[in-house]
Protein backbone atom coordinates (compact mmCIF):
# COMPACT_ATOMS: atom_id res chain seq x y z
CA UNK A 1 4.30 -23.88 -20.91
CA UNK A 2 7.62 -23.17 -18.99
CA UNK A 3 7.15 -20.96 -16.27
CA UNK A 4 9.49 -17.91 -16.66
CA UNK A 5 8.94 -17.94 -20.38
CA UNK A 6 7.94 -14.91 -22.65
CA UNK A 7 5.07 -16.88 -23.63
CA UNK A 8 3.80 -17.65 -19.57
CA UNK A 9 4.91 -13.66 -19.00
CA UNK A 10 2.46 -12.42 -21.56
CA UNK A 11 -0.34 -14.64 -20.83
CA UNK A 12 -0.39 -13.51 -16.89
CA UNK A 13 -0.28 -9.65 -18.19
CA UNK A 14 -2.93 -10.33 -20.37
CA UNK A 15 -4.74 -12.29 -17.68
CA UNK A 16 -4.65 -10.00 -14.97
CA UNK A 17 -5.37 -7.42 -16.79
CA UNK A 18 -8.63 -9.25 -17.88
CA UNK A 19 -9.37 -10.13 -14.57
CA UNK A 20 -8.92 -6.19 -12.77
CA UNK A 21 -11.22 -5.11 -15.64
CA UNK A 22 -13.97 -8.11 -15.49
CA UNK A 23 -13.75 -7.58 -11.13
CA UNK A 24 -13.81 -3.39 -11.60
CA UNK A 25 -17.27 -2.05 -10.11
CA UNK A 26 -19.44 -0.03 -12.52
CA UNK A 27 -18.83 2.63 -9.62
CA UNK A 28 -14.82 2.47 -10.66
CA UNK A 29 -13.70 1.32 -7.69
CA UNK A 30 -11.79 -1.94 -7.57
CA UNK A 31 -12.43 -4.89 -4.88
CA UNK A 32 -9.78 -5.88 -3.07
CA UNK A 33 -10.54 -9.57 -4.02
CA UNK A 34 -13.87 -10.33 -5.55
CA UNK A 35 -14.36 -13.72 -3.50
CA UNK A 36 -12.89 -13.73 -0.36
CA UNK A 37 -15.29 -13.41 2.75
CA UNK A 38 -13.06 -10.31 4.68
CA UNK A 39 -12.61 -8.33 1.43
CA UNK A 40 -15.73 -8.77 -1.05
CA UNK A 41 -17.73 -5.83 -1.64
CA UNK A 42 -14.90 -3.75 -0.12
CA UNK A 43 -12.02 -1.38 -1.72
CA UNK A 44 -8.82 0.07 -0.16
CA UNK A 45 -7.27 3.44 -1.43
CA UNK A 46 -4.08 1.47 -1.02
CA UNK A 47 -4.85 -1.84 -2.97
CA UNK A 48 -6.64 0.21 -5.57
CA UNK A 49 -4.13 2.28 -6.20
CA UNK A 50 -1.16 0.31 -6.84
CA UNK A 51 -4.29 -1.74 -8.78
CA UNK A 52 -4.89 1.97 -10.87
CA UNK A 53 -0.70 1.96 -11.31
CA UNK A 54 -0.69 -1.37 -12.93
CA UNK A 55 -3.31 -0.80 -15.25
CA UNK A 56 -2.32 2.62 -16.17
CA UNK A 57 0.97 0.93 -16.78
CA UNK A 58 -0.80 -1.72 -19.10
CA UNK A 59 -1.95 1.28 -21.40
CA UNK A 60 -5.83 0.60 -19.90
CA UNK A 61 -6.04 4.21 -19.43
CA UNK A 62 -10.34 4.13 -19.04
CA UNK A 63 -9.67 2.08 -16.11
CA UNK A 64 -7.01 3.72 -14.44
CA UNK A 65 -9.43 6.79 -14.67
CA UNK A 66 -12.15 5.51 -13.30
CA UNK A 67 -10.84 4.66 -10.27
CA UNK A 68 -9.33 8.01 -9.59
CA UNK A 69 -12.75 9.57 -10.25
CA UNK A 70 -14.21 7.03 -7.57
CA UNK A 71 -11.64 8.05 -5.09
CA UNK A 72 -12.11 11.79 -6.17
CA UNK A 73 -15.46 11.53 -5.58
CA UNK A 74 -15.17 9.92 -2.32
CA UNK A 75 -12.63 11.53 -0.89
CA UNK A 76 -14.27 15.17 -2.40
CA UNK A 77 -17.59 14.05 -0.51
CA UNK A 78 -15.74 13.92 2.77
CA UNK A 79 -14.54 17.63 2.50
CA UNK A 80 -16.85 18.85 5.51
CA UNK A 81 -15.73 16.31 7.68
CA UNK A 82 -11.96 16.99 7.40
CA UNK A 83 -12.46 20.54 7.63
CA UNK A 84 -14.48 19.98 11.19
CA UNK A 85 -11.50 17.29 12.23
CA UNK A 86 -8.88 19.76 11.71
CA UNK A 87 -11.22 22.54 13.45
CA UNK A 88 -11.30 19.54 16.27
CA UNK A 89 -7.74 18.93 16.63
CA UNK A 90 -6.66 22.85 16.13
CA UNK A 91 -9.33 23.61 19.55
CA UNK A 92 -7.43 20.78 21.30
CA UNK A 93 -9.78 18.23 21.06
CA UNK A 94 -9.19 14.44 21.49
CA UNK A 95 -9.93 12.67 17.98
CA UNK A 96 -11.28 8.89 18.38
CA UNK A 97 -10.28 6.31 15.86
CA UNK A 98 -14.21 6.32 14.59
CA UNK A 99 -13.44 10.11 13.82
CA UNK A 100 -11.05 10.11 11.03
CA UNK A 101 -11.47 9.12 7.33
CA UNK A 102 -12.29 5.15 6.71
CA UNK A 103 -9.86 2.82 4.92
CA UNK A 104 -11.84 0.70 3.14
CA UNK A 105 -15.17 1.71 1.39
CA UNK A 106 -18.01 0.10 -0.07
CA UNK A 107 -18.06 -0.15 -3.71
CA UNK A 108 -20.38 2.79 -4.41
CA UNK A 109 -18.33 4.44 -2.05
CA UNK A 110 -19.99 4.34 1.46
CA UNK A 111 -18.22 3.38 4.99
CA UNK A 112 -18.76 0.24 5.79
CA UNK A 113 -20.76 -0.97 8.29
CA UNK A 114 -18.75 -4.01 9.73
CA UNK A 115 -16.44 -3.22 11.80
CA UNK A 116 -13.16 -2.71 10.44
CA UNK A 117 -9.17 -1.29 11.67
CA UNK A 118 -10.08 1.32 9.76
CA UNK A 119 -7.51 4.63 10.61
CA UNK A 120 -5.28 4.14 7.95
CA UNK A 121 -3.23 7.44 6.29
CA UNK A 122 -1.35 5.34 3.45
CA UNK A 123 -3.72 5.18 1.00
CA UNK A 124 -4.72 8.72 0.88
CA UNK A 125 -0.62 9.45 0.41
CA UNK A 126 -0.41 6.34 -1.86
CA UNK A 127 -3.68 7.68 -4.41
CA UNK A 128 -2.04 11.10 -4.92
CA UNK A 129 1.00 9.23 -5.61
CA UNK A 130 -0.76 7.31 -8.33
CA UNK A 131 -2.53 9.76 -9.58
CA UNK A 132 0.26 12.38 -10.20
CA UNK A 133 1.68 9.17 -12.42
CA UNK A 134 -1.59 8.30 -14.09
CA UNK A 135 -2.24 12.04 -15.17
CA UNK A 136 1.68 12.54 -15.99
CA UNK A 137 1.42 9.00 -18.42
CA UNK A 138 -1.84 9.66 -19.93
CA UNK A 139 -2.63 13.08 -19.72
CA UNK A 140 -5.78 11.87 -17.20
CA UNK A 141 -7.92 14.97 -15.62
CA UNK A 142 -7.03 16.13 -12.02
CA UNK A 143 -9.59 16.46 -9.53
CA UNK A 144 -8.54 19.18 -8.31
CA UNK A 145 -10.86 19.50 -4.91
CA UNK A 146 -10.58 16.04 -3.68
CA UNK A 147 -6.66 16.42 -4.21
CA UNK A 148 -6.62 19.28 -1.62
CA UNK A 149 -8.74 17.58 1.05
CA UNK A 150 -6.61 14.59 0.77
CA UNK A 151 -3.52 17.11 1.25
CA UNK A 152 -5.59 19.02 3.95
CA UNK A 153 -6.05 15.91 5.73
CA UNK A 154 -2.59 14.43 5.50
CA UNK A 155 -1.06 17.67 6.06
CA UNK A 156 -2.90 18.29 9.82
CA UNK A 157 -2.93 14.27 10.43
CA UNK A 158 0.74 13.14 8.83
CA UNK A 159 2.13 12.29 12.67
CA UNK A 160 -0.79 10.65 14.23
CA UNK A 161 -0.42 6.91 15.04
CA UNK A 162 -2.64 4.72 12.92
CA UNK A 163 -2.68 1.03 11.64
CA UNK A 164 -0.02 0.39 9.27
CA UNK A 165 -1.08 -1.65 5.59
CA UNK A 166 -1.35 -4.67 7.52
CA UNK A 167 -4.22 -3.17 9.70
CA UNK A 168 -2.29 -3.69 13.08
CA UNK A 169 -0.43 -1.75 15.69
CA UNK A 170 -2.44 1.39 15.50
CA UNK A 171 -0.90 2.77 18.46
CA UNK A 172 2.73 3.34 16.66
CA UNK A 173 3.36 5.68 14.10
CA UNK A 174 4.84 3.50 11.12
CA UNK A 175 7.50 4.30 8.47
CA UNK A 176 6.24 2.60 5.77
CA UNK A 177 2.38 4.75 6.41
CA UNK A 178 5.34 7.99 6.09
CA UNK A 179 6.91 7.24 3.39
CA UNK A 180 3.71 7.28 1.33
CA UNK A 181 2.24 10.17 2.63
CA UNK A 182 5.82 11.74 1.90
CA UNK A 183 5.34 10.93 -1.78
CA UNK A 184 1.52 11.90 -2.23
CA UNK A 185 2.25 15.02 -1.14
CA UNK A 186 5.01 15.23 -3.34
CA UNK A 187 2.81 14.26 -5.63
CA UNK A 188 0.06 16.70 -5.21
CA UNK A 189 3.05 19.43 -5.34
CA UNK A 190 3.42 18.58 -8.69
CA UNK A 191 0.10 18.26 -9.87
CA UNK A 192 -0.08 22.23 -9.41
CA UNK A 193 -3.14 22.11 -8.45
CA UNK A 194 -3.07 23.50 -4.73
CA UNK A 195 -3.11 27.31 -3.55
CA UNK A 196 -0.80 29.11 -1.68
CA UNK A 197 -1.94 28.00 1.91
CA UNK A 198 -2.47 23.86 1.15
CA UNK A 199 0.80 23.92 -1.14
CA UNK A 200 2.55 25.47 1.83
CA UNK A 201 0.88 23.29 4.18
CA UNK A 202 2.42 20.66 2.22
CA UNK A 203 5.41 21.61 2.07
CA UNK A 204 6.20 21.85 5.87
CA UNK A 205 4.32 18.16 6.52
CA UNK A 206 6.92 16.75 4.02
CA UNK A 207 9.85 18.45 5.44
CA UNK A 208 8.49 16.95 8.87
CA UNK A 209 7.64 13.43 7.36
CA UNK A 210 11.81 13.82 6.31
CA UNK A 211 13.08 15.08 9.57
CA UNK A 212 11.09 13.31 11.81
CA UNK A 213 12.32 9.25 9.53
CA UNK A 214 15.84 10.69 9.48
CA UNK A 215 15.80 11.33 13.09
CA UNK A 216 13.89 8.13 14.55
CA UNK A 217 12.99 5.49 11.60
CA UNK A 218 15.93 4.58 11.00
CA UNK A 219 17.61 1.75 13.24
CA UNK A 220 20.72 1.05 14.31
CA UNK A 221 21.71 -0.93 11.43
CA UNK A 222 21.19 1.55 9.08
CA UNK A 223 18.01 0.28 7.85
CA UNK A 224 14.54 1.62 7.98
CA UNK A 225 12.81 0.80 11.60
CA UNK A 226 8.86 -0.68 11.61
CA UNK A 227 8.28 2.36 13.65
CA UNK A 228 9.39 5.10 14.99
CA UNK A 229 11.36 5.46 18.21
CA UNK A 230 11.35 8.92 19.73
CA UNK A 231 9.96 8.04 22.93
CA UNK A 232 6.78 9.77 21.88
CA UNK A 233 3.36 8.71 23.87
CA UNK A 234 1.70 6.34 21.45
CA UNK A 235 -2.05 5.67 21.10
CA UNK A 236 -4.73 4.36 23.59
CA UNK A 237 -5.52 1.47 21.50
CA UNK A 238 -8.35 0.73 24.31
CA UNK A 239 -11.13 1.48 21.66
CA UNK A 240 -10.07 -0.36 18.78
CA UNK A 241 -10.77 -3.70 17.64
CA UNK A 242 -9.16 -6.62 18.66
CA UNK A 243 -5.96 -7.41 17.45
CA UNK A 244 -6.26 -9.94 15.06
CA UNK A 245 -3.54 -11.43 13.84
CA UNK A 246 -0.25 -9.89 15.51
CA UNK A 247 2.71 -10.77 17.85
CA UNK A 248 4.82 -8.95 20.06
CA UNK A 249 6.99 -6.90 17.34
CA UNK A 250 10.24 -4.88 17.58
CA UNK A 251 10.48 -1.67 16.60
CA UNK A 252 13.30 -1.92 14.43
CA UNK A 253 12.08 -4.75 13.04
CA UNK A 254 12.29 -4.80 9.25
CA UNK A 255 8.81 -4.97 7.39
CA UNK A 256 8.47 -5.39 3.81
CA UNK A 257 6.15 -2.81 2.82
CA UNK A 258 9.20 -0.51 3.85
CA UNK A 259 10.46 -1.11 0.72
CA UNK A 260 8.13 1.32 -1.09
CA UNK A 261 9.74 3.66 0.62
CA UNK A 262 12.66 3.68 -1.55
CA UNK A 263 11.23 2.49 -4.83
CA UNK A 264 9.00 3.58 -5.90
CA UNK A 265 8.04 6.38 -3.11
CA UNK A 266 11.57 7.78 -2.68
CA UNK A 267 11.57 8.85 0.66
CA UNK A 268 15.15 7.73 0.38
CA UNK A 269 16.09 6.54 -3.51
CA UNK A 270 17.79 3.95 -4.88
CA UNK A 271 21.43 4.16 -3.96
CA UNK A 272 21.11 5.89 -0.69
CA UNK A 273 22.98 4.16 2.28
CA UNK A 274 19.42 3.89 4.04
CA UNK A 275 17.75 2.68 1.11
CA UNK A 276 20.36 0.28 0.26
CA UNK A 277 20.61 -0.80 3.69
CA UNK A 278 16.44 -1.41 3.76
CA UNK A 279 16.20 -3.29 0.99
CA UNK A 280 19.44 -5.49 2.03
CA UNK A 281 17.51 -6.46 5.31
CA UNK A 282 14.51 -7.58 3.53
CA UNK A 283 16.06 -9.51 1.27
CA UNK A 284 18.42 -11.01 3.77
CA UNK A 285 15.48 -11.55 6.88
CA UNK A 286 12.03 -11.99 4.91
CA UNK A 287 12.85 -13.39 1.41
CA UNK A 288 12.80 -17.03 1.14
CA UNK A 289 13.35 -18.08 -2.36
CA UNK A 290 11.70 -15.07 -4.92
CA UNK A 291 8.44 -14.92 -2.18
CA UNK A 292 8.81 -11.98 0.57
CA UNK A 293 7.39 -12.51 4.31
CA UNK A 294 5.95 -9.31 5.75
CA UNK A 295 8.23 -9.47 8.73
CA UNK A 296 9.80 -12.04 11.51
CA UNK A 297 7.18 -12.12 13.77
CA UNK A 298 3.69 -12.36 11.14
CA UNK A 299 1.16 -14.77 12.37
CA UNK A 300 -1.83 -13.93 9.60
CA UNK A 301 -2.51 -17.20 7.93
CA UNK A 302 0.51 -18.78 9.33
CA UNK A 303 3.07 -16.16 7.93
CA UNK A 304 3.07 -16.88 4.41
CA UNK A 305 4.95 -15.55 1.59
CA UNK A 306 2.87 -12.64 -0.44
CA UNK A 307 2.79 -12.29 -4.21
CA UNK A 308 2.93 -8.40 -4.25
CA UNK A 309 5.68 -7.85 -1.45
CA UNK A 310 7.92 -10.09 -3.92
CA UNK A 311 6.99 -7.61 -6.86
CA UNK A 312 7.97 -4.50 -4.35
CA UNK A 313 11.21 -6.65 -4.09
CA UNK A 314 11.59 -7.01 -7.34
CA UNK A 315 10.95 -3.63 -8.42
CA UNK A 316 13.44 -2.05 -5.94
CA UNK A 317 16.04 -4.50 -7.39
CA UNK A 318 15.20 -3.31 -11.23
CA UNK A 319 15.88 0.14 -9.64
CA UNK A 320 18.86 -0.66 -8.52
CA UNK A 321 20.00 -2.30 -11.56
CA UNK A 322 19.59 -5.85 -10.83
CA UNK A 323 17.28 -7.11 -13.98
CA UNK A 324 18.04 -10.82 -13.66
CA UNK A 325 17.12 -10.90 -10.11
CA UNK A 326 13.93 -8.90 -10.53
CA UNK A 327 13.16 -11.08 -13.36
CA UNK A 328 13.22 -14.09 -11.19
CA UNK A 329 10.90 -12.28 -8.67
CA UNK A 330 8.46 -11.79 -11.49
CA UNK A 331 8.64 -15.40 -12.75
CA UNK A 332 8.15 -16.79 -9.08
CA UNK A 333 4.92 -14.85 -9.27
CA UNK A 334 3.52 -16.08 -11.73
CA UNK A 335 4.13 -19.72 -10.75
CA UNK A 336 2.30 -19.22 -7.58
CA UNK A 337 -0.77 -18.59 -10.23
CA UNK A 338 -3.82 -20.87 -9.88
CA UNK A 339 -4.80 -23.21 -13.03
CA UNK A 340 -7.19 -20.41 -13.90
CA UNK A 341 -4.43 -17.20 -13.85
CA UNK A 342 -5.60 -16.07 -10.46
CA UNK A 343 -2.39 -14.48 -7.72
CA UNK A 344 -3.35 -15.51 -4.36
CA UNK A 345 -2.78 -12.60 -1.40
CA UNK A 346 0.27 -15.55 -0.08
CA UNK A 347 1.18 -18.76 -0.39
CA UNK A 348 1.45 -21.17 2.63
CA UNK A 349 4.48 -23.30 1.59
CA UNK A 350 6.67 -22.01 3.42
CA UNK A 351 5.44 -20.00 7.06
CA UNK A 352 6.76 -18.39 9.87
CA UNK A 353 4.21 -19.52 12.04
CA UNK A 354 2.76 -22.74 10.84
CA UNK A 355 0.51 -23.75 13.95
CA UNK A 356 -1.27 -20.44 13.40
CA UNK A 357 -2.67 -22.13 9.74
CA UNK A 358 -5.76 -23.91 10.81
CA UNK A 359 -6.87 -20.83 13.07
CA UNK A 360 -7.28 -18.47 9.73
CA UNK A 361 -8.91 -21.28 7.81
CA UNK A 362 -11.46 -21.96 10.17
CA UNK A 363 -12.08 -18.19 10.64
CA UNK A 364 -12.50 -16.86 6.84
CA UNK A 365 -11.52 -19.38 4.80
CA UNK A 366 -8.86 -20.14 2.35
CA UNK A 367 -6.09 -17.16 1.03
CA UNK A 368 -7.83 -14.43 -0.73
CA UNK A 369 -7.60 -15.43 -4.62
CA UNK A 370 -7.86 -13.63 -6.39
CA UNK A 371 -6.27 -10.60 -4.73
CA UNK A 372 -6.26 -7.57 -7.36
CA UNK A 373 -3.33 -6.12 -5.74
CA UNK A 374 -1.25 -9.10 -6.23
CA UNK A 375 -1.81 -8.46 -10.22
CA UNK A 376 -1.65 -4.88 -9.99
CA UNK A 377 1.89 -5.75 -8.87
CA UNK A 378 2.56 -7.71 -11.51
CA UNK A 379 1.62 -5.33 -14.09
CA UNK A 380 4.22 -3.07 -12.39
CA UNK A 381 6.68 -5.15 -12.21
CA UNK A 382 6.22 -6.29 -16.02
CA UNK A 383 6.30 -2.81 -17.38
CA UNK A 384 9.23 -1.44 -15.15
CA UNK A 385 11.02 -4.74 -16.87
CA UNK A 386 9.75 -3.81 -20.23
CA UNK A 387 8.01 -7.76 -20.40
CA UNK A 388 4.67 -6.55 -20.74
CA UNK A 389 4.19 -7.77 -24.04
């Protein structure tokens, strides 16, 4: 088969679609890579969700739904414990990191019990978002409850510095973890679901999450910033565990996962001078080829190139009207597929940081493949493209 061909497009939809469904726990929540020694037996909001997108996309409905019951019924358990955390923070009281909501849960929905960098407020943004599309596509129920303790949560918590979707620098406050909580609240406007008092508490944390970017995330040339700069005190990351796998990063550095923050979160759309500006820098500083670095300075398995940040890119450029080119970013992922179908997390062909390989390796073995996410992405990609079938 030619790579890039109709045929090789299908296959890899119908592939990764069989292999989210064959990986997806009884429970309905999906691993973030069925295999790989940091991630088996574990599921992100995040992941899962663009995961949830991508197979909602795919018309596999059942699936889609699962999921969002499994994060319903996580997040809906947890009720007590945000309602004490925002009676915590309202008396004054300092929060630790082991406070807040996990990240990553066990498949039946537990915290884990290794130690993870686990204060992450994406993927509670980034399921509403997913769910206002699944239930808008499909007509899918809406759990109501756990969609108001996710907005109660985000609403109290949206400024707090946490780790970003790479799990690092949890003393900054990021724009990329902004821009989704910007949409899933959006989101959970829509869903008309909330009362008066959580629909207005919504309301104002958006119109902050907008102010607050337009005053400080976005850098001097004119693109989205890694982080914010308002000269805010930033978090005692004293407590935390050990930085694993960063460098010394500026904070107008561009990062890829800031492009979800213009497609398909629209924190600022397509066509905006921001948004065009954002996705310009990543394409000019982090694409090499159709494969997207995460930014300049990564140092996690050498600094590869990821599968899903190149179906972000190409998404934004379908947005903006550039089919061929998103085409050819949904071609090159599928030829970094494995003889058996399976989208690695990155490939290593090409790093930033080469000498900082063997170190990974050693640690916890070879790239995650598969990594669900990586096919979630290319079921979005596919379907915004109309080359799902």
């Amino acid at each position: 088969m030619t790579v890039g061909s109709e045929l090789t497009r299908a296959l890899l939809v119908s592939r990764s679609i069989e292999l989210i469904s064959t990986h997806q726990s009884p429970s309905g929540a999906y691993p973030a890579s069925p295999t790989f020694s940091a991630y088996r037996g574990y599921a992100w909001l995040r992941d899962g969700a663009f995961i949830a997108e991508g197979m909602s996309r795919a018309g596999q409905a059942d699936s889609a739904t699962a999921f969002h019951a499994w994060c319903a019924e996580v997040i809906g358990v947890r009720a007590a414990q945000v309602d004490a955390l925002i009676a915590r923070a309202d008396a004054g009281q300092e929060l630790a990191l082991a406070d807040m909501l996990p990240t990553r849960f066990t498949l039946d929905g537990a915290d884990g019990a290794d130690q993870w960098w686990d204060h992450q407020l994406d993927g509670y943004g980034i399921w509403l978002w997913a769910l206002e599309r699944h239930a808008v596509r499909h007509g899918a129920p809406v759990p109501g409850p756990a969609v108001a303790v996710a907005v109660r949560y985000l609403s109290r918590f949206w400024d707090r510095p946490c780790y970003d979707w790479w799990e690092e620098h949890v003393d900054r406050r990021h724009v990329s973890t902004l821009g989704a909580i910007h949409a899933g609240l959006r989101a959970a406007l829509a869903l008309g679901v909330l009362d008066r008092a959580d629909a207005h508490a919504a309301q104002v944390a958006v119109a902050g999450v907008t102010a607050l970017v337009a005053g400080y995330g976005v850098a001097p040339a004119g693109h989205l910033r890694k982080w914010l700069d308002d000269g805010r005190p930033t978090a005692d990351p004293a407590t935390a565990p050990a930085v694993f796998h960063t460098a010394e990063v500026p904070g107008d550095a561009v990062d890829a996962s800031l492009l979800a923050c213009v497609y398909p979160f629209g924190l600022y759309p397509p066509g905006h001078p921001v948004a065009t500006a954002t996705v310009a820098a990543v394409q000019d500083q982090l694409a090499r080829g159709y494969g997207v670095h995460r930014y300049l300075a990564d140092t996690f398995y050498g600094g590869g190139r990821w599968i899903l940040l190149a179906g972000l890119l190409g998404l934004n450029h379908a947005a903006a009207g550039r089919r061929e080119e998103a085409l050819r970013h949904l071609d090159w992922m599928a030829a970094q597929a494995t003889p058996a179908g399976e989208l690695p997390e990155q490939v290593s062909d090409v790093l930033l940081a080469p000498d900082r390989l063997g170190e990974w390796l050693e640690r916890w073995g070879p790239v995650a493949t598969p990594l669900l996410w990586s096919h979630g992405m290319y079921l979005i990609l596919a379907d915004e493209l109309g080359v799902m079938s």
